[in-house]
Protein backbone atom coordinates (compact mmCIF):
# COMPACT_ATOMS: atom_id res chain seq x y z
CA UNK A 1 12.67 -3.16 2.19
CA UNK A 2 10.93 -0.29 0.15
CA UNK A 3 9.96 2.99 1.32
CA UNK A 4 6.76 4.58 0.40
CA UNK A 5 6.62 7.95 0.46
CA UNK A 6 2.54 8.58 1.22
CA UNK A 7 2.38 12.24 1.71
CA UNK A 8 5.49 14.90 0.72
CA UNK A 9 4.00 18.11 1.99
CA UNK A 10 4.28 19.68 5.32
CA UNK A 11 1.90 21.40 7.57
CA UNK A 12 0.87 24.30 4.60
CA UNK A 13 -0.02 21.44 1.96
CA UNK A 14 -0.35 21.97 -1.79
CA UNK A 15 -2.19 23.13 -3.15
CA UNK A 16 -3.41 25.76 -0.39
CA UNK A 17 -6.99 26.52 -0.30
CA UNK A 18 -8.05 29.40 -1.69
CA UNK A 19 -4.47 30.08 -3.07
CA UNK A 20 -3.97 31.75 -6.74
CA UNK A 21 -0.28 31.94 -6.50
CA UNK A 22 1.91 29.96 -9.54
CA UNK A 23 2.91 26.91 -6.75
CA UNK A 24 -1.10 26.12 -6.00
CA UNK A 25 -2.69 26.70 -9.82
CA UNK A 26 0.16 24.88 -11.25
CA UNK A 27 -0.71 21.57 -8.56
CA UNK A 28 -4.33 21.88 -9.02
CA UNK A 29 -4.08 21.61 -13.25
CA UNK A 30 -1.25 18.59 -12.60
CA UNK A 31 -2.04 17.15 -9.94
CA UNK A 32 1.17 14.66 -8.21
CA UNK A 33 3.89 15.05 -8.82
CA UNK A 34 3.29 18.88 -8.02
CA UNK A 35 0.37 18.42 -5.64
CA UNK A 36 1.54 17.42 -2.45
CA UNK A 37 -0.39 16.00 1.04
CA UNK A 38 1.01 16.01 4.35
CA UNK A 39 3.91 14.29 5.63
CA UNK A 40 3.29 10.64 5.96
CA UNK A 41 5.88 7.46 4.92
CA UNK A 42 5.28 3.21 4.95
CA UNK A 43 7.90 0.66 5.08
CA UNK A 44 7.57 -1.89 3.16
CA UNK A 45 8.88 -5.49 4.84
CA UNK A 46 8.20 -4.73 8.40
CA UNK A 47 5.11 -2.78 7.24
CA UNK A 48 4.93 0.18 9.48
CA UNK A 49 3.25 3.44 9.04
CA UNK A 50 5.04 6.53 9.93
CA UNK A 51 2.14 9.52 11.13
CA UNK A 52 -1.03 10.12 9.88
CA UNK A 53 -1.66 13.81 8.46
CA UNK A 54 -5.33 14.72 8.22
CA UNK A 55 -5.29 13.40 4.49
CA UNK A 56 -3.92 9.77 6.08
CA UNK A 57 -7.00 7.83 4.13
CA UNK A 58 -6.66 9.04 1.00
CA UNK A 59 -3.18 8.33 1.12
CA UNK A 60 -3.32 4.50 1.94
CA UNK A 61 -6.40 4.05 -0.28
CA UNK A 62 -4.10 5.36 -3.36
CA UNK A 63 -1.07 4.00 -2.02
CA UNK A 64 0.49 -0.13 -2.82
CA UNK A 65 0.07 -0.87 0.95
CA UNK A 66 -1.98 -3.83 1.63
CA UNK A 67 -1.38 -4.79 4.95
CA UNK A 68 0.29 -2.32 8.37
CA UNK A 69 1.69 -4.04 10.90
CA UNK A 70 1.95 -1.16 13.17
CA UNK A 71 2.27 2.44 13.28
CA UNK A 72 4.52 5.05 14.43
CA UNK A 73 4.50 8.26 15.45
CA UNK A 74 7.47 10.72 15.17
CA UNK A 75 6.09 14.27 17.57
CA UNK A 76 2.57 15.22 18.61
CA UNK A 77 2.13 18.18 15.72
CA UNK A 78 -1.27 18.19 14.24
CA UNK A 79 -0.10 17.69 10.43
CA UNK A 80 1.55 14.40 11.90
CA UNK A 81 -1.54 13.18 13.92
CA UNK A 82 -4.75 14.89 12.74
CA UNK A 83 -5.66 11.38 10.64
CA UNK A 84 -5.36 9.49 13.28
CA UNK A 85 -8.88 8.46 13.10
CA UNK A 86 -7.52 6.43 9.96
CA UNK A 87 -7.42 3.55 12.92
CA UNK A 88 -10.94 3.09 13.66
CA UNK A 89 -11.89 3.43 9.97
CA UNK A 90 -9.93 0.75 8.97
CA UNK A 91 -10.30 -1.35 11.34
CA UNK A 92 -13.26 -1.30 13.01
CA UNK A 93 -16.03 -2.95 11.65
CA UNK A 94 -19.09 -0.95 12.18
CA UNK A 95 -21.65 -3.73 10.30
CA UNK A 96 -21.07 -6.67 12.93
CA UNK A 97 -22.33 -8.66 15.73
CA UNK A 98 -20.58 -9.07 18.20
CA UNK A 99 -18.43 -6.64 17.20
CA UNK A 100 -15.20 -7.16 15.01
CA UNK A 101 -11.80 -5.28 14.86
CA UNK A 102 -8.27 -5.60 13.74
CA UNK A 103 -5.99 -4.09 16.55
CA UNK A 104 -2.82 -2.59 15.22
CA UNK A 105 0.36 -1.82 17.44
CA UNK A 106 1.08 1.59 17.87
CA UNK A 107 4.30 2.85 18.97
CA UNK A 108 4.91 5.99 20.45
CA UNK A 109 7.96 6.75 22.21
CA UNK A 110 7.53 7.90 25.89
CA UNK A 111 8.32 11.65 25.46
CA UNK A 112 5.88 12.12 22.21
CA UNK A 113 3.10 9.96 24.56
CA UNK A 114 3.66 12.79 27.07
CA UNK A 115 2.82 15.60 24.21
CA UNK A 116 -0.53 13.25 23.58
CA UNK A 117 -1.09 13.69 27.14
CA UNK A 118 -0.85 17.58 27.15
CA UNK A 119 -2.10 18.44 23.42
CA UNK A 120 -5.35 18.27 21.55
CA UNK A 121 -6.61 15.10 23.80
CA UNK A 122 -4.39 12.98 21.41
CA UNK A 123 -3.62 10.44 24.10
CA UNK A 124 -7.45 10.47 25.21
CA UNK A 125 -8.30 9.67 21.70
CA UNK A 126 -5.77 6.59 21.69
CA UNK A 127 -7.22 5.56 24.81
CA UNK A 128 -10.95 5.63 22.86
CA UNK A 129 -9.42 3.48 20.08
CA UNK A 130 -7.82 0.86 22.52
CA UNK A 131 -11.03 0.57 24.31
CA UNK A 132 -12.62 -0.29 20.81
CA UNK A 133 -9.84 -2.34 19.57
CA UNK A 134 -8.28 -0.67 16.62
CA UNK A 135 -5.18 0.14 18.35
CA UNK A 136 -3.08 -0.87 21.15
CA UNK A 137 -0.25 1.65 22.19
CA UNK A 138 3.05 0.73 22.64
CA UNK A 139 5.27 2.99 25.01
CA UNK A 140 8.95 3.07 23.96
CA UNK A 141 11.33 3.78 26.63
CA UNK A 142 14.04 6.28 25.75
CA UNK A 143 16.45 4.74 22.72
CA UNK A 144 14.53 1.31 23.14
CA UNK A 145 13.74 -0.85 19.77
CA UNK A 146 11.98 -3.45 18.82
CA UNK A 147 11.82 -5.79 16.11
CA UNK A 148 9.01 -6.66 13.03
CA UNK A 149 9.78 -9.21 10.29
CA UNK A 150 13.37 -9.24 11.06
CA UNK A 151 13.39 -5.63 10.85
CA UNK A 152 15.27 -3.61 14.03
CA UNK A 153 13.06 -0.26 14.36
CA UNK A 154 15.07 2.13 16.79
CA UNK A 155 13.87 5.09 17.87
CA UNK A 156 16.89 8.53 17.90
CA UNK A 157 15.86 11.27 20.03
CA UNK A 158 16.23 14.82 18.47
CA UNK A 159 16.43 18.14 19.78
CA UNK A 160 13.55 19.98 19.34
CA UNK A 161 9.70 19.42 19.74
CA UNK A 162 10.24 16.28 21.53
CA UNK A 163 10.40 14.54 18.15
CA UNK A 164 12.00 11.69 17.12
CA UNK A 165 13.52 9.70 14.08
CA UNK A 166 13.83 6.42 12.68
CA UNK A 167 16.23 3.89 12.25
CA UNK A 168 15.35 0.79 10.02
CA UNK A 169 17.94 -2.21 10.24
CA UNK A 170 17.28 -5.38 8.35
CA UNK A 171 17.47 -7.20 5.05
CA UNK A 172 20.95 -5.59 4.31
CA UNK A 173 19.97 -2.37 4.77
CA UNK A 174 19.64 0.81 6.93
CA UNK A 175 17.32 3.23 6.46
CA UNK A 176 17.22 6.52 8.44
CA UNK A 177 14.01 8.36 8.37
CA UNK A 178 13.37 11.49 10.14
CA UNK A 179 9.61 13.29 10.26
CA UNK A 180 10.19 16.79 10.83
CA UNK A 181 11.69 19.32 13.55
CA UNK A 182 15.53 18.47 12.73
CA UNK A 183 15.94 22.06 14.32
CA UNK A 184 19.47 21.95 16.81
CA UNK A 185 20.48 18.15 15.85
CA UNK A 186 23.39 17.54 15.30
CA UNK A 187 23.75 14.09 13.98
CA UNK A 188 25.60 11.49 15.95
CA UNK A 189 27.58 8.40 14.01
CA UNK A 190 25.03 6.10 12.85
CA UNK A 191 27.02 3.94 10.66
CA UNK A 192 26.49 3.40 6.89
CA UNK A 193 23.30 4.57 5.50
CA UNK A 194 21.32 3.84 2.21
CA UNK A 195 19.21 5.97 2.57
CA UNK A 196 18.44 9.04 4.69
CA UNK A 197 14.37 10.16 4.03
CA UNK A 198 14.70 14.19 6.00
CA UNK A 199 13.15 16.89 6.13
CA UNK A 200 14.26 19.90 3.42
CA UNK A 201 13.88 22.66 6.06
CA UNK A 202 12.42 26.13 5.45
CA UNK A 203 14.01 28.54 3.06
CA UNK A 204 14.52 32.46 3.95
CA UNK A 205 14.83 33.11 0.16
CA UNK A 206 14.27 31.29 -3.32
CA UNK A 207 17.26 29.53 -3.93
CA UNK A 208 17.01 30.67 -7.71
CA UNK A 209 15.40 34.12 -7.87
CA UNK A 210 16.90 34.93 -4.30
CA UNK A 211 13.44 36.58 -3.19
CA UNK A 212 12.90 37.06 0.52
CA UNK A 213 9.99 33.79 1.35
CA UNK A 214 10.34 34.16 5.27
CA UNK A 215 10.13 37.49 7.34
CA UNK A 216 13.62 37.72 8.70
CA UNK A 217 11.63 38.12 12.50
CA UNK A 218 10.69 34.16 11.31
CA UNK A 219 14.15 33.22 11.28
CA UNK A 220 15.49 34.15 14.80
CA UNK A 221 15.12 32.46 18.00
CA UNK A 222 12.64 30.99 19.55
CA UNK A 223 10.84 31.07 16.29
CA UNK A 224 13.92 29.12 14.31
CA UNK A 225 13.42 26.22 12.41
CA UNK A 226 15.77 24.16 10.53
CA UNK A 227 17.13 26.20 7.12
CA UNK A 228 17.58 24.35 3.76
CA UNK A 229 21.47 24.94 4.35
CA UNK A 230 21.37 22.90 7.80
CA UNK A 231 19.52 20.30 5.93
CA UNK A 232 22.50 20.00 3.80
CA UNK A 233 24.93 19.72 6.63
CA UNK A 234 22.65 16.80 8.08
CA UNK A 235 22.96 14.92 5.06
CA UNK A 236 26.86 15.95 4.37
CA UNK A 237 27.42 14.41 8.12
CA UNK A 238 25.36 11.23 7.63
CA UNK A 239 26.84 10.67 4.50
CA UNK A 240 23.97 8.09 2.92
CA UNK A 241 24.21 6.07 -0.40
CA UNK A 242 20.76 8.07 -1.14
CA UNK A 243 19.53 11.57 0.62
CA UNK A 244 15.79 11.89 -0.40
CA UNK A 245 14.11 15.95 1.01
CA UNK A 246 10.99 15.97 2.16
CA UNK A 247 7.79 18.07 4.21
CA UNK A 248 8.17 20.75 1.47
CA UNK A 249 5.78 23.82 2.41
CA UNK A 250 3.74 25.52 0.01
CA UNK A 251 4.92 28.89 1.46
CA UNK A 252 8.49 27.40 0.53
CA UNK A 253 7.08 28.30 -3.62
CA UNK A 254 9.46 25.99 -5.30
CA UNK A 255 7.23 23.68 -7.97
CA UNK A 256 8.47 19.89 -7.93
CA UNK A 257 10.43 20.90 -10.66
CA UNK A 258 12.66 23.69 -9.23
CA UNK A 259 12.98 21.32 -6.16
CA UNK A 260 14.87 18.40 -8.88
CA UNK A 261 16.82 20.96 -10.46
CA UNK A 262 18.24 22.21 -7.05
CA UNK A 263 18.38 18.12 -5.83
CA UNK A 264 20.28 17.77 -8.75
CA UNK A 265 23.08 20.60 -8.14
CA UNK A 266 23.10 19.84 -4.25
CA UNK A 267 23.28 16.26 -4.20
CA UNK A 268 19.90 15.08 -3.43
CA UNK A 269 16.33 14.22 -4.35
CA UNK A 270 13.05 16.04 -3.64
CA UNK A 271 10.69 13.59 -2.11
CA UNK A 272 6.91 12.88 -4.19
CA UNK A 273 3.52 11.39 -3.52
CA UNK A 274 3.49 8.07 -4.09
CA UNK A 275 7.11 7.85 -4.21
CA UNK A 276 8.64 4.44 -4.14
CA UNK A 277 12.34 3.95 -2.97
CA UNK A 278 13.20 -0.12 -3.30
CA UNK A 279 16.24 -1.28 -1.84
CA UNK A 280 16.91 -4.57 -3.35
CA UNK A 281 20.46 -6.21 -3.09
CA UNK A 282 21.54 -9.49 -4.81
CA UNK A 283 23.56 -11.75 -3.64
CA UNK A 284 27.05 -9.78 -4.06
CA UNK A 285 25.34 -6.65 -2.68
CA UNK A 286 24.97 -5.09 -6.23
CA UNK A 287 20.88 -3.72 -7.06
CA UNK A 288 18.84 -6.34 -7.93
CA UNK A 289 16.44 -6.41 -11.22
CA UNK A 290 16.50 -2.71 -12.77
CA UNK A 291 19.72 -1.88 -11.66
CA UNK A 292 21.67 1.09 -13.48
CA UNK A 293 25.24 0.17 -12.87
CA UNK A 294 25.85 1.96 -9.56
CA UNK A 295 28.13 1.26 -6.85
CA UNK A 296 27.71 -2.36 -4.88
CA UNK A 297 25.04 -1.88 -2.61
CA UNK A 298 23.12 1.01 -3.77
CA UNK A 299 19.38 0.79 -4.82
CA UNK A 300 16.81 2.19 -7.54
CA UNK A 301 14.63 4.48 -7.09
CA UNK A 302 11.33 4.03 -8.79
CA UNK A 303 8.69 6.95 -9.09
């Protein structure tokens, strides 16, 4: 298995248009690392796709995926489902006669299908690309998996915006992956992880200059959303072999390289674009080809 990590922003991207501020000029003169699109991840092995953010073309057409197997969708939010016309681009084709189209699965579990059903005509616009067929939906009852390429995808229920995360069993490996919207989940024992992909959570103030970022009327209820200190506890209780923090805001004004220097005191590391995370094992459980020497069943990361 290998994770892919597409698109490392959250719903304020970066650069922001129009912005002048040290976060935005500093992505537009570098470009990725620093420049980041919205939140998007593939799995490698079963081949899944995890949202599509309104950048969800330019993503795969830069990205090492050649073929999806199906797609998944984590909550209804707009930075997580505004590509979704990725479908019929890919893989309708427009030029033939009769016409032609791959149909990919698309799983959505049955309380995110009932957002589509309420916001933005999302399940509407499923229904259009079913009748066309580039997609087919797949409803998943509440904690039901399934199974691609020997790879057990279960579905965990979270607390807040009816959104869900990930679990990816197979190959030797587990591989948690959670979207967004962590906000009042309180992680449950999910066994030994390698790696745990969440989200970094907002910050009130710079970790390193301590400036106010949020107005403190932001950070109280109903208005809360998951701080970079309860990201912490998440990955403290799930203990993986790997924590990797992503859907960084730009509002958040930490430049890829303040994010590895505060990975690197707290234990974890900041998510990219076009981020690769392989998790190879050889026979004894030890990393495969590239490994660095660390312990029995831990992976490299590559990017």
């Amino acid at each position: 298995m290998r994770v892919e990590v597409l698109g490392s922003g959250g719903a304020v991207t970066i650069p922001r248009p129009g912005c002048s501020c040290r976060i935005c000029v500093q992505a537009r003169a570098r470009g990725v690392p620093y420049a980041r699109s919205g939140p998007s991840v593939f799995v490698h092995g079963p081949d899944v796709l995890i949202d599509t953010p309104e950048e969800a073309k330019l993503q795969l057409n830069r990205s090492q995926v050649k073929r999806i197997a199906a797609g998944l969708y984590s909550h209804w939010h707009p930075d997580h489902t505004a590509g979704r016309r990725v479908w019929e681009s890919r893989n309708f084709d427009f030029r033939s006669w009769p016409r032609r189209s791959e149909t990919t699965p698309v799983y959505v579990p049955e309380r995110v299908w009932q957002d589509f059903e309420r916001h933005h005509g999302l399940a509407e616009q499923f229904r259009f690309m079913e009748r066309q067929g580039t997609v087919r939906v797949v409803r998943l009852a509440e904690n039901e998996s399934f199974v691609l390429a020997g790879v057990r995808i279960t579905p965990i229920p979270l607390e807040d915006e009816n959104a869900h995360a990930f679990l990816f069993e197979g190959e030797g490996r587990r591989v948690l992956i959670a979207m967004d919207e962590t906000q009042g989940w309180a992680p449950t024992e999910l066994g030994p992880l390698d790696l745990a992909l969440l989200p970094i959570g907002v910050f009130e103030f710079h970790p390193l200059s301590g400036e106010r970022l949020i107005p403190e009327e932001f950070c109280v209820p109903p208005v809360a959303k998951t701080r970079y200190a309860q990201a912490l506890e998440m990955v403290q209780a799930l203990a993986p072999r790997r924590a990797v923090l992503s859907h960084v805001e730009e509002m958040d004004r930490l430049s890829h390289d303040e994010l590895v220097r505060l990975g690197e005191a707290d234990g974890w590391e900041p998510a990219h674009d076009g981020m690769l995370i392989d998790l190879q094992a050889g026979p004894s459980g030890v990393s495969g080809p590239g490994s660095t020497g660390r312990a029995a069943r831990d992976y490299d990361l590559q990017g």
